[in-house]
Every structure is written in structure tokens, then in C-alpha cells.
C-alpha atoms as a PDB file:
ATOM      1  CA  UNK A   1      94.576 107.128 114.699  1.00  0.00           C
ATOM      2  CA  UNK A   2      96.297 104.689 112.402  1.00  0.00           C
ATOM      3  CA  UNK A   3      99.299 103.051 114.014  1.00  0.00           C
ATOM      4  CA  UNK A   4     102.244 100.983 112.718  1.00  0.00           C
ATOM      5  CA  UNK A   5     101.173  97.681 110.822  1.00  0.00           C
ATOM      6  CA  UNK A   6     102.950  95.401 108.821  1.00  0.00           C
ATOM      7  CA  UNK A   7     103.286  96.178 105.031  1.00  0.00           C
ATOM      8  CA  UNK A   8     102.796  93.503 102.111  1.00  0.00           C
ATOM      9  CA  UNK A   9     105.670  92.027 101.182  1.00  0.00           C
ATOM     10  CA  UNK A  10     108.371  93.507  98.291  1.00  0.00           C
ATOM     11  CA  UNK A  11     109.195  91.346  95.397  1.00  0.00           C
ATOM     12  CA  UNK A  12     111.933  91.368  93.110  1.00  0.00           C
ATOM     13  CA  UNK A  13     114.421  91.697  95.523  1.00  0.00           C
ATOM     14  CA  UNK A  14     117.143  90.663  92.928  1.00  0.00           C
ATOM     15  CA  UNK A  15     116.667  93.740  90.727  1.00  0.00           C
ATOM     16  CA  UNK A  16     118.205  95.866  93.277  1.00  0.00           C
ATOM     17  CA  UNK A  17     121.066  97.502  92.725  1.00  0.00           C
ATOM     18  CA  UNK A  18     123.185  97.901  95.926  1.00  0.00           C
ATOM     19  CA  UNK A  19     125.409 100.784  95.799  1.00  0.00           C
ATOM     20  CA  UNK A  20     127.273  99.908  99.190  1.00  0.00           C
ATOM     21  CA  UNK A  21     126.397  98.699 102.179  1.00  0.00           C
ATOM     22  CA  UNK A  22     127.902  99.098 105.783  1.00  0.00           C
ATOM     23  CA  UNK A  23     126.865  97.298 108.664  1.00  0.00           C
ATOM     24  CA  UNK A  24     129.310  98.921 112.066  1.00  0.00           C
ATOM     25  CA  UNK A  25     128.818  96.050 113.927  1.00  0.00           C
ATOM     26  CA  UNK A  26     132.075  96.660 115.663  1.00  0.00           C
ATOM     27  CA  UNK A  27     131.854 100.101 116.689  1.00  0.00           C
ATOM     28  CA  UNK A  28     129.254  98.957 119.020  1.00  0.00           C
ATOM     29  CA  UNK A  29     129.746 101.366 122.178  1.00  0.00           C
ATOM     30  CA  UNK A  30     128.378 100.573 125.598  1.00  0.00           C
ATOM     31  CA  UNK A  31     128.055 103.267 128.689  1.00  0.00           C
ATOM     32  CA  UNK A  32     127.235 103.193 131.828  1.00  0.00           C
ATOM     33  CA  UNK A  33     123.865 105.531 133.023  1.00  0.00           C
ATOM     34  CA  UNK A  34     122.958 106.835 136.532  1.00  0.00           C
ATOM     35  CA  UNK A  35     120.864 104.277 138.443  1.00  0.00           C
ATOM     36  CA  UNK A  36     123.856 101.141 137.452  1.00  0.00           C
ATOM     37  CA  UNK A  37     122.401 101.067 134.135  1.00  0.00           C
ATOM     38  CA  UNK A  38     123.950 100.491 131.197  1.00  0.00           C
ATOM     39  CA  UNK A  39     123.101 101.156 127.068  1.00  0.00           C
ATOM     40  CA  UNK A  40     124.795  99.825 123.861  1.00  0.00           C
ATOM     41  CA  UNK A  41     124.580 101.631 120.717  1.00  0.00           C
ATOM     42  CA  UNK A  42     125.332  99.995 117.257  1.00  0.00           C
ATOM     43  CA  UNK A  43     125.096 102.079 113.696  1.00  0.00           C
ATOM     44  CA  UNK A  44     123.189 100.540 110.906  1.00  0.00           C
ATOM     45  CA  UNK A  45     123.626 101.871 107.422  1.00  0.00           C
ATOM     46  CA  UNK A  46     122.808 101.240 103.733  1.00  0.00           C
ATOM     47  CA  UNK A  47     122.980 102.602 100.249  1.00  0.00           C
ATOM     48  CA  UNK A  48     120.525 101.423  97.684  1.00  0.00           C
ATOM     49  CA  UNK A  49     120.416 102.841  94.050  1.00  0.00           C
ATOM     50  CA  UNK A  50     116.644 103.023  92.729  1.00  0.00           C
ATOM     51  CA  UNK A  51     115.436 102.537  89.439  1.00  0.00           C
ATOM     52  CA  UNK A  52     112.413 104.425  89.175  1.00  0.00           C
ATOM     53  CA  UNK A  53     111.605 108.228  89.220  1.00  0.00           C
ATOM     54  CA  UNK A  54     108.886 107.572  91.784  1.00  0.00           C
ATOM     55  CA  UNK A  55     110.298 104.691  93.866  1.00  0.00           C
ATOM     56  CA  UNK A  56     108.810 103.971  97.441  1.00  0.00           C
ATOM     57  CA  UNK A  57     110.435 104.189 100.487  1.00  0.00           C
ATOM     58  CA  UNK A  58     109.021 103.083 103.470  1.00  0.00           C
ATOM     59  CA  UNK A  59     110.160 102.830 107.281  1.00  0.00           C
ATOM     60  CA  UNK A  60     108.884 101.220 110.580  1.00  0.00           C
ATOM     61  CA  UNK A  61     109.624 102.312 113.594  1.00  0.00           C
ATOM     62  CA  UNK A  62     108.934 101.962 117.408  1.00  0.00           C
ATOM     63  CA  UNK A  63     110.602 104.329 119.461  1.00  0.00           C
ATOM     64  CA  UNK A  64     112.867 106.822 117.932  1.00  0.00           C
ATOM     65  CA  UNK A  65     112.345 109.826 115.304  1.00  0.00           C
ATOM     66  CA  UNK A  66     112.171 109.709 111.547  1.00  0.00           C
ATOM     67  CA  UNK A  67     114.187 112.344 109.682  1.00  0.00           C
ATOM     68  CA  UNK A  68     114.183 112.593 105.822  1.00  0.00           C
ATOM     69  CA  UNK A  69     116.219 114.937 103.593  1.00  0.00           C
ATOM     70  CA  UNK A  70     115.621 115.152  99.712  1.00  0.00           C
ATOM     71  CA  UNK A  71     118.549 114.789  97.410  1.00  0.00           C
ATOM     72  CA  UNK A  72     118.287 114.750  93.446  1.00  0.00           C
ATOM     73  CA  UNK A  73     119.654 111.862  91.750  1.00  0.00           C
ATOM     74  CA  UNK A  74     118.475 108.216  92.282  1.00  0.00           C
ATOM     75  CA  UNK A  75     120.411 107.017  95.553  1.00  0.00           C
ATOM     76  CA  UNK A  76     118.883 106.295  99.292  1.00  0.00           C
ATOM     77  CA  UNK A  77     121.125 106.135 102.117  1.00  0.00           C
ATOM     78  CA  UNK A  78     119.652 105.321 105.241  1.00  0.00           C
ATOM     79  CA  UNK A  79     121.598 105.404 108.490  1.00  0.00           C
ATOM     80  CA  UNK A  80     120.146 103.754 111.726  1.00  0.00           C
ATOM     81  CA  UNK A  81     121.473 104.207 115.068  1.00  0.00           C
ATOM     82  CA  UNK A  82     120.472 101.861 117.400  1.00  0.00           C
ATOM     83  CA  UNK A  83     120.293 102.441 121.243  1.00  0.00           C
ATOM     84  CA  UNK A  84     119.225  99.299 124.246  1.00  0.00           C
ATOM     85  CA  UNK A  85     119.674  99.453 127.480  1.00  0.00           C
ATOM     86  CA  UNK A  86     120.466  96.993 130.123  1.00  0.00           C
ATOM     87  CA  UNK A  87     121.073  96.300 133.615  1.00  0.00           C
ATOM     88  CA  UNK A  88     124.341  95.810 132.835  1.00  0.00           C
ATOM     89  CA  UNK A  89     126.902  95.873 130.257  1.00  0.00           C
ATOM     90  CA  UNK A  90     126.745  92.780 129.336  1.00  0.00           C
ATOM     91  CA  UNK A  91     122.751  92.858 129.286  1.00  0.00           C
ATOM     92  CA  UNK A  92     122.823  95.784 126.796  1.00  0.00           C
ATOM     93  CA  UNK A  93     125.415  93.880 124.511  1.00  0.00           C
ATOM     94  CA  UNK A  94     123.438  90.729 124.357  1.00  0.00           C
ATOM     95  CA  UNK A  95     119.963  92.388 124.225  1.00  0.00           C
ATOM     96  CA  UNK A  96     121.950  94.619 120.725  1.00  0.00           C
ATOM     97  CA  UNK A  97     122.572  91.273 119.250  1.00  0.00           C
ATOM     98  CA  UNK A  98     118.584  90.724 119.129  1.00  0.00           C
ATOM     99  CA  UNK A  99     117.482  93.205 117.093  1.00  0.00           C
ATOM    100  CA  UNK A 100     117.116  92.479 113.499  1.00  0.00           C
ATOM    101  CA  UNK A 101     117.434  95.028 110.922  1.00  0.00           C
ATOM    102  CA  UNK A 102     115.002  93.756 108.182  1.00  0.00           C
ATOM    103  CA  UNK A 103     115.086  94.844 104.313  1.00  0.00           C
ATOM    104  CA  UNK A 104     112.873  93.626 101.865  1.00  0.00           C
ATOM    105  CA  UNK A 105     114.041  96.173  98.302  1.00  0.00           C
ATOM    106  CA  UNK A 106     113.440  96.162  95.003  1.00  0.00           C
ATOM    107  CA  UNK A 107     114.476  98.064  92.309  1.00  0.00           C
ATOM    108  CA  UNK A 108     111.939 100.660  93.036  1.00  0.00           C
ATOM    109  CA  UNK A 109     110.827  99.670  96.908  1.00  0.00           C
ATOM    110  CA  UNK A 110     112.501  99.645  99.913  1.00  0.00           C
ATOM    111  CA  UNK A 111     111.545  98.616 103.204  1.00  0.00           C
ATOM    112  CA  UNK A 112     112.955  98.749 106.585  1.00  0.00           C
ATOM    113  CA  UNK A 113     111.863  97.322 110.185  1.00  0.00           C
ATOM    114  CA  UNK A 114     114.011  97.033 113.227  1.00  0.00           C
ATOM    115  CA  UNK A 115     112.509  93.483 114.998  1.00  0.00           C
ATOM    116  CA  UNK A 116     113.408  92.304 118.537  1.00  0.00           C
ATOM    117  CA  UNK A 117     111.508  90.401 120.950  1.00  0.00           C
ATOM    118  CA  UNK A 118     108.769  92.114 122.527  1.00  0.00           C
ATOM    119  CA  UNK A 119     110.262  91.876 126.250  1.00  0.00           C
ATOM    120  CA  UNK A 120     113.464  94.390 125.072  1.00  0.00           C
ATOM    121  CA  UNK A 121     110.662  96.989 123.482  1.00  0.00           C
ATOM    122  CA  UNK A 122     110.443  97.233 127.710  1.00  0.00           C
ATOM    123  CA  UNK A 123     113.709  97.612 128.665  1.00  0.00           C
ATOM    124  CA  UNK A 124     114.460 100.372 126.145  1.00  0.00           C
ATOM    125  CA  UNK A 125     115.264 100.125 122.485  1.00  0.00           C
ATOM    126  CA  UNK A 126     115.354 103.288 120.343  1.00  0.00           C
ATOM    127  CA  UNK A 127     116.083 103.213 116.396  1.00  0.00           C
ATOM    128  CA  UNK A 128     116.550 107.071 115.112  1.00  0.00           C
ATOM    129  CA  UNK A 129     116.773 106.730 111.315  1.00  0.00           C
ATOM    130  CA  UNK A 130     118.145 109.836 109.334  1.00  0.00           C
ATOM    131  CA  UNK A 131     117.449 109.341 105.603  1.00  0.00           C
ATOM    132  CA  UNK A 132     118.754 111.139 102.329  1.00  0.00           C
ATOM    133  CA  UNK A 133     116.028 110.153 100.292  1.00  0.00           C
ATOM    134  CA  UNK A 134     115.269 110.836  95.995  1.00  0.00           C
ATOM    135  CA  UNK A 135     113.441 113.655  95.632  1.00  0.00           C
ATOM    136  CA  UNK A 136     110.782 112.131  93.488  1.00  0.00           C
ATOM    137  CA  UNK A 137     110.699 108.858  96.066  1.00  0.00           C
ATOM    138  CA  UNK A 138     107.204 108.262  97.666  1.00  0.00           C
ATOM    139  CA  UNK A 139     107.727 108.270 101.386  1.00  0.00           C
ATOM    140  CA  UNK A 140     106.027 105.671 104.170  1.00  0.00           C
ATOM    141  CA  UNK A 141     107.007 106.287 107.316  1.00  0.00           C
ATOM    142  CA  UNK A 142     105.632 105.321 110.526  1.00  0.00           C
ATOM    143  CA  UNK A 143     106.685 105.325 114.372  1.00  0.00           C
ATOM    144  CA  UNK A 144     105.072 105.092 117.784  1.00  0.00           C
ATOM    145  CA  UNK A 145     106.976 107.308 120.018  1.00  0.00           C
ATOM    146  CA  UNK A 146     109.390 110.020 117.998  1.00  0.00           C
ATOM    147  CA  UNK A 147     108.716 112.960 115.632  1.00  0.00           C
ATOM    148  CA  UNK A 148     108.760 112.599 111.914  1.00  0.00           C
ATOM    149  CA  UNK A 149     110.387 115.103 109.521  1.00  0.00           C
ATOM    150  CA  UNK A 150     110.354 115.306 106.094  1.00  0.00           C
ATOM    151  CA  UNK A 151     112.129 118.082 103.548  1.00  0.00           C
ATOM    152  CA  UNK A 152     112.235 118.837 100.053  1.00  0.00           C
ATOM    153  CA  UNK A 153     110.180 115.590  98.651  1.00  0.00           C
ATOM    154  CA  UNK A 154     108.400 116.150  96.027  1.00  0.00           C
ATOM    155  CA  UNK A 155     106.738 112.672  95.243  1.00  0.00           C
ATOM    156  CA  UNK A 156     104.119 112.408  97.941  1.00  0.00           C
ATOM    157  CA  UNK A 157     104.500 111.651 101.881  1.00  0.00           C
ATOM    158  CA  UNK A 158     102.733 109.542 104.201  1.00  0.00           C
ATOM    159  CA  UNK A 159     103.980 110.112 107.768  1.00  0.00           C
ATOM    160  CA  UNK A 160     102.142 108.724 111.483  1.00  0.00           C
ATOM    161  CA  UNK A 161     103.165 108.388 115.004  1.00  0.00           C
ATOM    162  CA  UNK A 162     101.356 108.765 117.982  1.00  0.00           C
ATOM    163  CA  UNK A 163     102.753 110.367 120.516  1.00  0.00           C
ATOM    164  CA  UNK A 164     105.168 112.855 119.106  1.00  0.00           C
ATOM    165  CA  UNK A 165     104.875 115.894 115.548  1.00  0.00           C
ATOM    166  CA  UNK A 166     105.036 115.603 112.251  1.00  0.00           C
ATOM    167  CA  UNK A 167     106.551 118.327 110.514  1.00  0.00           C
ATOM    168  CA  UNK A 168     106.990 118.352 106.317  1.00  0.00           C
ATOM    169  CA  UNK A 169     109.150 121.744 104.365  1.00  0.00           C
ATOM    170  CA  UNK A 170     108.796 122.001 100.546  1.00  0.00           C
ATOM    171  CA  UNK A 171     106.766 119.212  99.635  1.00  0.00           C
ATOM    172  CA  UNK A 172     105.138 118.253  96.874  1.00  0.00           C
ATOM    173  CA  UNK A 173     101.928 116.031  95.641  1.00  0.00           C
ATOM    174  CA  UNK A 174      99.635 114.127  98.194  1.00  0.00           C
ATOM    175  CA  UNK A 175     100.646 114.763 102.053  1.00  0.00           C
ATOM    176  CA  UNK A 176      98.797 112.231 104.540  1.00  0.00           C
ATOM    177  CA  UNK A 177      99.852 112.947 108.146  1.00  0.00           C
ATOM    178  CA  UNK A 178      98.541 111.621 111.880  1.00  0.00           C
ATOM    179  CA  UNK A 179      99.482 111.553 115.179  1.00  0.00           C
ATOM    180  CA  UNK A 180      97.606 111.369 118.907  1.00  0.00           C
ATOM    181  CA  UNK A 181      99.875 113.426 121.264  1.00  0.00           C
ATOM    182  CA  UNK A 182     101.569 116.098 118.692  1.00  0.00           C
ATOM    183  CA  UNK A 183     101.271 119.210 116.519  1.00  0.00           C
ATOM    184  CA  UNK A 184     101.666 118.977 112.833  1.00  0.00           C
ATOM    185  CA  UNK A 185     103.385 121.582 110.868  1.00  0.00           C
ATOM    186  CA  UNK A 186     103.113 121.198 106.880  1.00  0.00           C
ATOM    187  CA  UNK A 187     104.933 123.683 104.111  1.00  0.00           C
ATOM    188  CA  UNK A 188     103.746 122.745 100.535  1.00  0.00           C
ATOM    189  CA  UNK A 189     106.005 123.744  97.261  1.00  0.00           C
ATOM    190  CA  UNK A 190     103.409 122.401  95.091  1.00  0.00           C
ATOM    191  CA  UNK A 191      99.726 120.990  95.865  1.00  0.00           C
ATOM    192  CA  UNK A 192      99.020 117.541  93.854  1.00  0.00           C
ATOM    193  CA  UNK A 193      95.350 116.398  92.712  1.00  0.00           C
ATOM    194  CA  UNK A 194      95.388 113.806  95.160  1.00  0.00           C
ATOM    195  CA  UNK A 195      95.552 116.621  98.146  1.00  0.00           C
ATOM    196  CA  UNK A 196      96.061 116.909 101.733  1.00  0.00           C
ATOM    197  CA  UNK A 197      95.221 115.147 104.632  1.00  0.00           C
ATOM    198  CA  UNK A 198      96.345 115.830 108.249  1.00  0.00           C
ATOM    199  CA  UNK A 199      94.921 114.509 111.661  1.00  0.00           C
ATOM    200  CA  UNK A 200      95.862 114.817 115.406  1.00  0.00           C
ATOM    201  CA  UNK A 201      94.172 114.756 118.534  1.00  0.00           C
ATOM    202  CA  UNK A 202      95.805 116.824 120.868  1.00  0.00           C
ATOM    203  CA  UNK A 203      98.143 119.308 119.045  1.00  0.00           C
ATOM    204  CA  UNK A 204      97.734 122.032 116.548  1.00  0.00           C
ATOM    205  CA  UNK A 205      97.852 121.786 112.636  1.00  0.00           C
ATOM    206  CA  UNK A 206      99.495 124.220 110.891  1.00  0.00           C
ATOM    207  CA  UNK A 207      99.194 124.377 106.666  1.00  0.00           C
ATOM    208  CA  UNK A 208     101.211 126.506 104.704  1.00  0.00           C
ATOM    209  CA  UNK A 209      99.755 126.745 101.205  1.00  0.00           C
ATOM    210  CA  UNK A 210     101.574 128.620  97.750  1.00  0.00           C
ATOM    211  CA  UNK A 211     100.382 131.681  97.150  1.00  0.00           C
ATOM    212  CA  UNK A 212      98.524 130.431  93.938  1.00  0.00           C
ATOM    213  CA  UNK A 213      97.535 126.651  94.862  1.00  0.00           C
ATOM    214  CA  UNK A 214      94.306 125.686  94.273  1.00  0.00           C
ATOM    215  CA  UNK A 215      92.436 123.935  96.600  1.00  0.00           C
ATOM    216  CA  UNK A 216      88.966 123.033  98.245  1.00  0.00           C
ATOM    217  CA  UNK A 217      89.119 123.209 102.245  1.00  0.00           C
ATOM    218  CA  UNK A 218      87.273 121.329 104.914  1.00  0.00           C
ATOM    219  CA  UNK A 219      88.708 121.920 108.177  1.00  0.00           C
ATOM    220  CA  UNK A 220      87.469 120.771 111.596  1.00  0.00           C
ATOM    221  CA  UNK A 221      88.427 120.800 115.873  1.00  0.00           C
ATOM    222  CA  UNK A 222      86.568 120.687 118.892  1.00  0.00           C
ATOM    223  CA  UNK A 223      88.597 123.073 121.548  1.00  0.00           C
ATOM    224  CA  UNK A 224      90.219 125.289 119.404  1.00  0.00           C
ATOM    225  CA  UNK A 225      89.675 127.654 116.382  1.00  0.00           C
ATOM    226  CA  UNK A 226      90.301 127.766 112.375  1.00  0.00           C
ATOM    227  CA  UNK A 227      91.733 130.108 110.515  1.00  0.00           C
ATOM    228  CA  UNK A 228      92.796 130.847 106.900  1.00  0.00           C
ATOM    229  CA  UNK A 229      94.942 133.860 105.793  1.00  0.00           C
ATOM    230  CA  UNK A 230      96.750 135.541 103.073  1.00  0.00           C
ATOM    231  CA  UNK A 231      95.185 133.656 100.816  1.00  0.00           C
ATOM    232  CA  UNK A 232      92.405 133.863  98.520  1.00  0.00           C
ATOM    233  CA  UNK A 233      89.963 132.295 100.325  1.00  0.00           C
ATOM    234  CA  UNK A 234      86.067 131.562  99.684  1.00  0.00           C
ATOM    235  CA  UNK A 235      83.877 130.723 102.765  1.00  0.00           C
ATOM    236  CA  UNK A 236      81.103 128.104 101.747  1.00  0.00           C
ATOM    237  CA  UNK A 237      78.128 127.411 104.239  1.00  0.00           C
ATOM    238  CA  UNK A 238      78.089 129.637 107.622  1.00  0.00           C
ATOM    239  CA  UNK A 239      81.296 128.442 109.021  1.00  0.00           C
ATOM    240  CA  UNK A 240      81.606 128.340 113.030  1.00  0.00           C
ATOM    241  CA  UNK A 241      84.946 129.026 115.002  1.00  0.00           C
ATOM    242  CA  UNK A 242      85.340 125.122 114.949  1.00  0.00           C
ATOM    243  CA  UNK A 243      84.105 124.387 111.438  1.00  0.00           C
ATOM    244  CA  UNK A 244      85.279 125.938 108.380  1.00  0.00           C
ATOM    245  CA  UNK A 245      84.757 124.848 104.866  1.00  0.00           C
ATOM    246  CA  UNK A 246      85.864 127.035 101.674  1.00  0.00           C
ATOM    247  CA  UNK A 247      87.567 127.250  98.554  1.00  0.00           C
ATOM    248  CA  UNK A 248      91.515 128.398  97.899  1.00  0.00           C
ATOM    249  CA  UNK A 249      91.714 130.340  94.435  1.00  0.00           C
ATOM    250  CA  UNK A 250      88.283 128.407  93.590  1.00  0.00           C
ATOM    251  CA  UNK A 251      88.549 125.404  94.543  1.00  0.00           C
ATOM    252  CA  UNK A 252      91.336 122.395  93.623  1.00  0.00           C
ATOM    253  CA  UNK A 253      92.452 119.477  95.484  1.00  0.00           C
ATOM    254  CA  UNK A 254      90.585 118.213  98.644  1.00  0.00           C
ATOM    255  CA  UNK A 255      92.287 119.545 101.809  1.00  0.00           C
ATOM    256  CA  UNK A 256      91.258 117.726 105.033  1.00  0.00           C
ATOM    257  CA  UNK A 257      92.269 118.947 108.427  1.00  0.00           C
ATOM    258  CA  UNK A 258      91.188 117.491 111.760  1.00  0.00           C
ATOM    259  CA  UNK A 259      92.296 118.187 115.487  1.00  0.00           C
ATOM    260  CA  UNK A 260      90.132 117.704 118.601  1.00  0.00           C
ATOM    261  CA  UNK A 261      92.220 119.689 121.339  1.00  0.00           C
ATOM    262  CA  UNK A 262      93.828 122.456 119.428  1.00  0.00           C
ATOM    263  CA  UNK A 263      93.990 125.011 116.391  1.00  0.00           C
ATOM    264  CA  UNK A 264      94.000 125.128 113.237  1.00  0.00           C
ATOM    265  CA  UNK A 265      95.486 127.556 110.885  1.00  0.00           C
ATOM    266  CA  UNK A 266      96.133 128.026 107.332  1.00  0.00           C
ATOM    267  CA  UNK A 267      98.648 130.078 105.636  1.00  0.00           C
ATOM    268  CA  UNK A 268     100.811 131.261 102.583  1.00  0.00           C
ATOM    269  CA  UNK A 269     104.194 129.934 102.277  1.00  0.00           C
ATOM    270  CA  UNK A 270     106.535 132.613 102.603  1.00  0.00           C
END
């Protein structure tokens, strides 16, 4: 499975426009866990204005969930909230100070990456990132341990972790999601020429389709089954319970659906 990896870098950074910006550095809150621990918590937040009607946005994470809501209109606000833990209190407040919230924007790309030294990723460091996003923005978004959710976007999505679901409502164009140790759920308001693409390893994949969408299936798992319904669907080849291949109201834009220990099934959005 594809993990997080650096992205090139953004240029034009003086095009953007910044709306506002907030950075609570002071409301940084520390509290004391069972065990004499201690965590320190810190918001992070930013308001960007982008220029084009199919801007990207992209996000990478570590440890913490990814949730995106579509808006209309042309502004991104992104809000970060930023957990460590420590030993003590003091630990927790000096180990928040490390973490770097990196931006690299444009007018139509922005970029995020929380970046510490390796040794806190051990002691505990969570970002959870809750997004109001275009509705026409191209999405990026990547973590290692935390689910990703998506709603309402309309100009394409492109969401992996590894150990924890993906789950898209009301999207539109190309949809590319993966993840190890996690179910994928994925509800479609249109289906775009560049299609579908969703792969896990131990979790189920679930695909809800419009009623008219047109689209050519190829589905695949190796303990589990396949199945397509209230659709109208065309079997090509023989078809097994763990391989299924077939067209959706003829035939349309690839749809690719992999899963080694668990099912598949395919649906109509209702």
C-alpha cells in the first residue's frame, strides 16, 4: 500500500491570497493523564482564499484523522489540533514547541505537514485536521494511523492511511482510496472518466454507484465475496465468488476494487 511521502514543492507562494490567519499559540492547555503523564494541546488554524475552480489541497499526516467538508465558494479553512504527551508538564510543553506546522500555498495549491523530530512521533503526537474545503478543490490527503473522511467534493479525491477507513459521501470525478488495516466506504454523486480506484487489505469495500452511472467493473479479494446490486449490471467472463468483472449500464469509466481479507459489494446510492 502506498504510504505518506513527501510532495514536490509549491511555487508561487506570493499569489496567495490570505484571508486570515490564526495561530492559538496561547491557548495551549496541558493535563495531567493516569500513569503521571502529562499532554499539551495547541490549535492551529488558517484561512486561505483560492483562485482557481479546481485548486489542490493536500494534507500530511502521521497520527490523527483527516476530516473534510465541502463548502461552495472559493475559501479553505483548515483547523489543526495538536495533541503531545510527556512525562511531565513541562515535557509536553517543550516537546509542543517542536512541531512545525509547514505551508507551502499558492494561489491554487495548498499544502500542509506537521514536522517534529522523529523521537516525539514515540512519545505521542497526534494532529486531527478538520477541513472546510471548495467544493470543486482536488483533495490529497494522506495519514498513517487515523481515518479519512471526505463529503460533498466534487473535484476528485485521493485519500490513504494504513491502519485506519476511508470513508467518501457525495463525491464527484476520480476517487483513489487505500489503506492496510481498514474498511472503505465510498458514495458517488457523479462518476468522472478518470474512475474509481479503491484498495485495502484487511477490511471491506463498499461502492455506492448512481442509479444511471456508467461504468466498467473489475473487482477482486481473496477471503471474501463480490457482489453488485440494484444496478444494471453485465457479467463478462465466468466470474467466481472472488473475481468479478462486468459492465454498469454498458460500460463507462474503469472501476477497480481490491481487498485480500474481506468483501466486496457494490450498490445504488439511495
Amino acid at each position: 500500500m502506498p504510504h505518506v511521502r513527501s510532495a514536490r514543492s509549491m511555487a508561487g507562494a506570493a499569489a496567495l491570497v490570505i484571508a486570515a490567519a490564526s495561530l492559538a499559540a496561547c491557548d495551549v492547555a496541558v493535563n495531567t493523564l493516569h500513569g503521571g503523564n502529562a499532554r499539551a494541546e495547541q490549535l492551529w488554524s488558517r484561512t486561505y482564499t483560492l483562485a482557481g475552480a479546481e485548486s489542490t489541497v493536500e494534507i500530511v499526516n502521521v497520527n490523527g484523522a483527516i476530516t473534510v467538508e465541502a463548502v461552495d465558494g472559493n475559501t479553505l479553512d483548515i483547523k489543526a489540533h495538536i495533541t503531545v504527551r510527556g512525562a511531565t508538564e513541562e515535557a509536553a510543553q517543550a516537546a509542543l514547541k517542536q512541531i512545525e506546522m509547514v505551508e507551502e500555498a499558492s494561489s491554487g495549491t495548498v499544502r500542509l505537514e506537521a514536522r517534529y523530530p522523529k523521537e516525539l512521533g514515540r512519545r505521542g503526537v497526534e494532529v486531527t485536521y478538520t477541513v472546510r474545503a471548495p467544493r470543486t478543490a482536488k483533495l490529497n490527503l494522506a495519514t498513517v494511523n487515523g481515518q479519512v473522511t471526505v463529503a460533498g467534493v466534487l473535484g476528485g479525491v485521493k485519500a490513504e492511511t494504513t491502519n485506519g477507513n476511508v470513508v467518501g459521501r457525495g463525491l464527484g470525478n476520480a476517487v483513489i482510496a487505500g489503506t492496510t488495516n481498514g474498511e472503505i466506504k465510498i458514495q458517488m454523486a457523479t462518476l468522472g472518466g478518470n474512475g474509481i480506484s479503491l484498495e485495502t487489505t484487511n477490511g471491506t469495500i463498499e461502492l455506492k454507484l448512481p442509479e444511471d452511472a456508467k461504468a466498467t467493473v473489475s473487482a477482486r479479494c481473496v477471503n471474501g465475496g463480490i457482489s453488485v446490486s440494484d444496478l444494471a449490471f453485465e457479467k463478462v467472463g465466468e466470474g467466481t465468488r472472488r473475481k468479478l468483472d462486468g459492465k454498469i449500464n454498458g460500460g463507462g469509466s474503469a472501476v477497480r476494487l481490491e481487498t485480500v481479507n474481506g468483501s466486496i459489494r457494490v450498490g445504488r446510492v439511495t
